[in-house]
Protein backbone atom coordinates (compact mmCIF):
# COMPACT_ATOMS: atom_id res chain seq x y z
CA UNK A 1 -22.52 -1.01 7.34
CA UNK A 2 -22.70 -4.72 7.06
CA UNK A 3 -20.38 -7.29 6.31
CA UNK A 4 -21.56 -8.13 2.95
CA UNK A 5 -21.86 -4.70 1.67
CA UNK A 6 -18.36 -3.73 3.42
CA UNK A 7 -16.80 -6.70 1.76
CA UNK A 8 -18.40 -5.99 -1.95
CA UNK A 9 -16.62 -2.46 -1.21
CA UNK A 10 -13.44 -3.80 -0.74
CA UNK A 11 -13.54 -5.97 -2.91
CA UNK A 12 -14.86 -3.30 -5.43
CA UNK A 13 -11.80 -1.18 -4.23
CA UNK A 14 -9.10 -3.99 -4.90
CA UNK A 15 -10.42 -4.38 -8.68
CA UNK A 16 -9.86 -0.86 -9.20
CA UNK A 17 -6.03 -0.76 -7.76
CA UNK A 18 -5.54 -4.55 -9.34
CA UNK A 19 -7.53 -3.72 -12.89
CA UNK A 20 -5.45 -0.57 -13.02
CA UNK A 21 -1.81 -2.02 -12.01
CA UNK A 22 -2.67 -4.90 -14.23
CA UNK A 23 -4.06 -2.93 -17.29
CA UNK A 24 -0.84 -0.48 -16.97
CA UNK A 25 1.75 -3.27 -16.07
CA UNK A 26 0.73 -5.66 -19.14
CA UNK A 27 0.24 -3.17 -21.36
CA UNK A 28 3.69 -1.87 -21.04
CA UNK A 29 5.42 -5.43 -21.03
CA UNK A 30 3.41 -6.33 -23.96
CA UNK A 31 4.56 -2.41 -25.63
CA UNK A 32 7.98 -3.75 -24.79
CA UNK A 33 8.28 -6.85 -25.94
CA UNK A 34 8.65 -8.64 -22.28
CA UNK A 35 8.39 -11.92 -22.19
CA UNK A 36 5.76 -13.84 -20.00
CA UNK A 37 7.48 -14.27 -15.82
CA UNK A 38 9.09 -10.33 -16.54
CA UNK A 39 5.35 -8.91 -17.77
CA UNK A 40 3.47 -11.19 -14.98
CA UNK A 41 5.70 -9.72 -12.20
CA UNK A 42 5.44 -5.95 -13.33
CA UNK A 43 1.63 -6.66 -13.41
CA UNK A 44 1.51 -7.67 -10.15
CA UNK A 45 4.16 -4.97 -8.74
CA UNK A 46 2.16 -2.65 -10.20
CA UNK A 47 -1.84 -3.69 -8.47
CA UNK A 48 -0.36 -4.22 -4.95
CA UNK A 49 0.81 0.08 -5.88
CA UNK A 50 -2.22 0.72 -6.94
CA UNK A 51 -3.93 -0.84 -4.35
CA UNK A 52 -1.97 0.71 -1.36
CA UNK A 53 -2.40 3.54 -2.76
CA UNK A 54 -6.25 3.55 -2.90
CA UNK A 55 -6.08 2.83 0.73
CA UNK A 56 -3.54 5.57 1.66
CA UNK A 57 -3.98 8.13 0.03
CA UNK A 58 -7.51 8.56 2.08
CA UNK A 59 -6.22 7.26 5.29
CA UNK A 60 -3.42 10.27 5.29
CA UNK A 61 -6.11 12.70 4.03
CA UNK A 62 -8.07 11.95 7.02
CA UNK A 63 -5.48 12.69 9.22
CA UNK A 64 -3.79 9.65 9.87
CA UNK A 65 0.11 9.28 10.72
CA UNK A 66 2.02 8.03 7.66
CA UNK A 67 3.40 5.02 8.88
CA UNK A 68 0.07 4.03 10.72
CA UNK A 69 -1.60 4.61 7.37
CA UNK A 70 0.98 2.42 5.70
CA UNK A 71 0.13 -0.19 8.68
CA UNK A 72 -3.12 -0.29 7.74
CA UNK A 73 -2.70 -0.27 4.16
CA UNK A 74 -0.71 -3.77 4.53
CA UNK A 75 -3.43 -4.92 7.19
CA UNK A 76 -6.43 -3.99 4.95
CA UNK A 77 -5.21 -4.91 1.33
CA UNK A 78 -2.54 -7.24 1.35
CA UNK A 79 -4.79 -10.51 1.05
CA UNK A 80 -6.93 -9.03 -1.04
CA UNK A 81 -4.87 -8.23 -3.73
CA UNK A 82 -2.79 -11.86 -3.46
CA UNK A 83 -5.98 -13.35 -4.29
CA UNK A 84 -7.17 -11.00 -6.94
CA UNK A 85 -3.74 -11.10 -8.39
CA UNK A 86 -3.48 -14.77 -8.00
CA UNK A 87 -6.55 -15.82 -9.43
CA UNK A 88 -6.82 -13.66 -11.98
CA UNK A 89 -3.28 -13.84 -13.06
CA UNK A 90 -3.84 -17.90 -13.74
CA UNK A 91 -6.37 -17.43 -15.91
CA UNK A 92 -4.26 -14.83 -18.04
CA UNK A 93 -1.59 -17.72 -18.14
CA UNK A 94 -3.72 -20.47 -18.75
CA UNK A 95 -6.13 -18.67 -21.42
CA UNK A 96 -4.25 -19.81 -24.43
CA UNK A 97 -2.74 -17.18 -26.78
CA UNK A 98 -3.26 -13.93 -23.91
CA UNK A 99 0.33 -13.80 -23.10
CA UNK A 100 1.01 -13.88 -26.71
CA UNK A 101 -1.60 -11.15 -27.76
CA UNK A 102 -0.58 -7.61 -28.75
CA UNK A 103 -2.33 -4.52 -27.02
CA UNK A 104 -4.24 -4.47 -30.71
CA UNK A 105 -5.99 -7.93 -30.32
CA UNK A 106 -9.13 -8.31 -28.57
CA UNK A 107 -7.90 -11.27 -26.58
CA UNK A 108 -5.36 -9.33 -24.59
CA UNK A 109 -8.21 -7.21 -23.92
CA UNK A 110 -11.04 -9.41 -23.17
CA UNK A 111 -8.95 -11.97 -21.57
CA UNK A 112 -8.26 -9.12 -19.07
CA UNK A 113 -11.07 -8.27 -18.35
CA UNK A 114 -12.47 -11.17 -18.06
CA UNK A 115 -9.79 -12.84 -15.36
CA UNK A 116 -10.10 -9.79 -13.33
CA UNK A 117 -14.10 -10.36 -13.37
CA UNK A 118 -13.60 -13.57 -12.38
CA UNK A 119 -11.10 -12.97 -9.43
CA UNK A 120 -13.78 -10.85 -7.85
CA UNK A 121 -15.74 -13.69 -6.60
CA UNK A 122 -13.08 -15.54 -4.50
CA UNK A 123 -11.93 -12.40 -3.19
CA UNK A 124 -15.05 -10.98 -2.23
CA UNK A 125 -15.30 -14.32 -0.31
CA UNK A 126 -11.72 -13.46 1.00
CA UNK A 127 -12.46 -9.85 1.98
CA UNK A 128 -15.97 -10.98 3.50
CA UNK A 129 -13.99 -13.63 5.79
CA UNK A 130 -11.56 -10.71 7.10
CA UNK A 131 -14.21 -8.53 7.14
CA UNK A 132 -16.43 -10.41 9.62
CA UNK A 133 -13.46 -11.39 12.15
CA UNK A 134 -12.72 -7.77 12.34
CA UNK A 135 -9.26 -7.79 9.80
CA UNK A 136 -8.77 -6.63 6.39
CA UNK A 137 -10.63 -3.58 5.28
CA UNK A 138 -12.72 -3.67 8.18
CA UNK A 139 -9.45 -1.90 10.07
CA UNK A 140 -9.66 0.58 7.60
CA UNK A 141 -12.60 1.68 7.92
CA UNK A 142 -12.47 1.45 11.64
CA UNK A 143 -9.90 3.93 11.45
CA UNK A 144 -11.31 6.50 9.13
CA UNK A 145 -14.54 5.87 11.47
CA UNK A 146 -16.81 4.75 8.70
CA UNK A 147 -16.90 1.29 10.07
């Protein structure tokens, strides 16, 4: 597989972990009435989660030794998810009125989506840097052999 389309996979695979903690983290802070730093951190708690788990979860079905897969996990997804999380967390902050909007206005949604959207680009450039010097996700799939 080559770098480009191993790097659009991984970066394919941290919007799923980082759109689901994300969607599930700020919908529940906004539910609960959390203000902006408390709703921005469980966010964020919540992607890296998501995305470890996306990595693990077929790591230890192929075999591979818990705390090798957790190894890996941190090796393969940790800068991927800073970035997604970072970029697209900015925009969410700097979008006026999305912190403020209730899980009933199309802003909260559509500013959402459209931060994560745009955090795919500089991560795909993040995960295509690793990816090509042999780190990030490129470990990963080294070690389920699909490299």
């Amino acid at each position: 597989m080559g770098v480009n389309q191993l790097a659009f996979r991984a970066t394919n695979h941290c919007l799923t972990g980082c759109g689901i903690g994300e969607t599930l983290g700020l919908a529940l802070a906004t539910w609960w009435g959390w203000k902006d730093a408390p709703s921005i951190v469980l966010a964020v708690v919540l992607a890296f989660f998501f995305g470890y788990v996306l990595t693990l979860v077929p790591l230890l079905q192929a075999g591979t030794a818990l705390g090798a897969a957790v190894g890996i996990a941190l090796v393969a997804d940790t800068l991927s998810i800073s970035t997604m999380e970072l970029v697209d967390n900015a925009i969410i902050v700097l979008w006026p009125g999305a912190m403020d909007a209730g899980l009933g206005d199309a802003l909260f949604w559509v500013s959402l989506a459209i931060a994560l959207a745009v955090a795919w680009g500089p991560t795909f450039l993040v995960n295509r840097a690793l990816i090509a010097r042999g780190k990030g996700h490129a470990r990963a799939h080294g070690a389920r052999g699909t490299s």
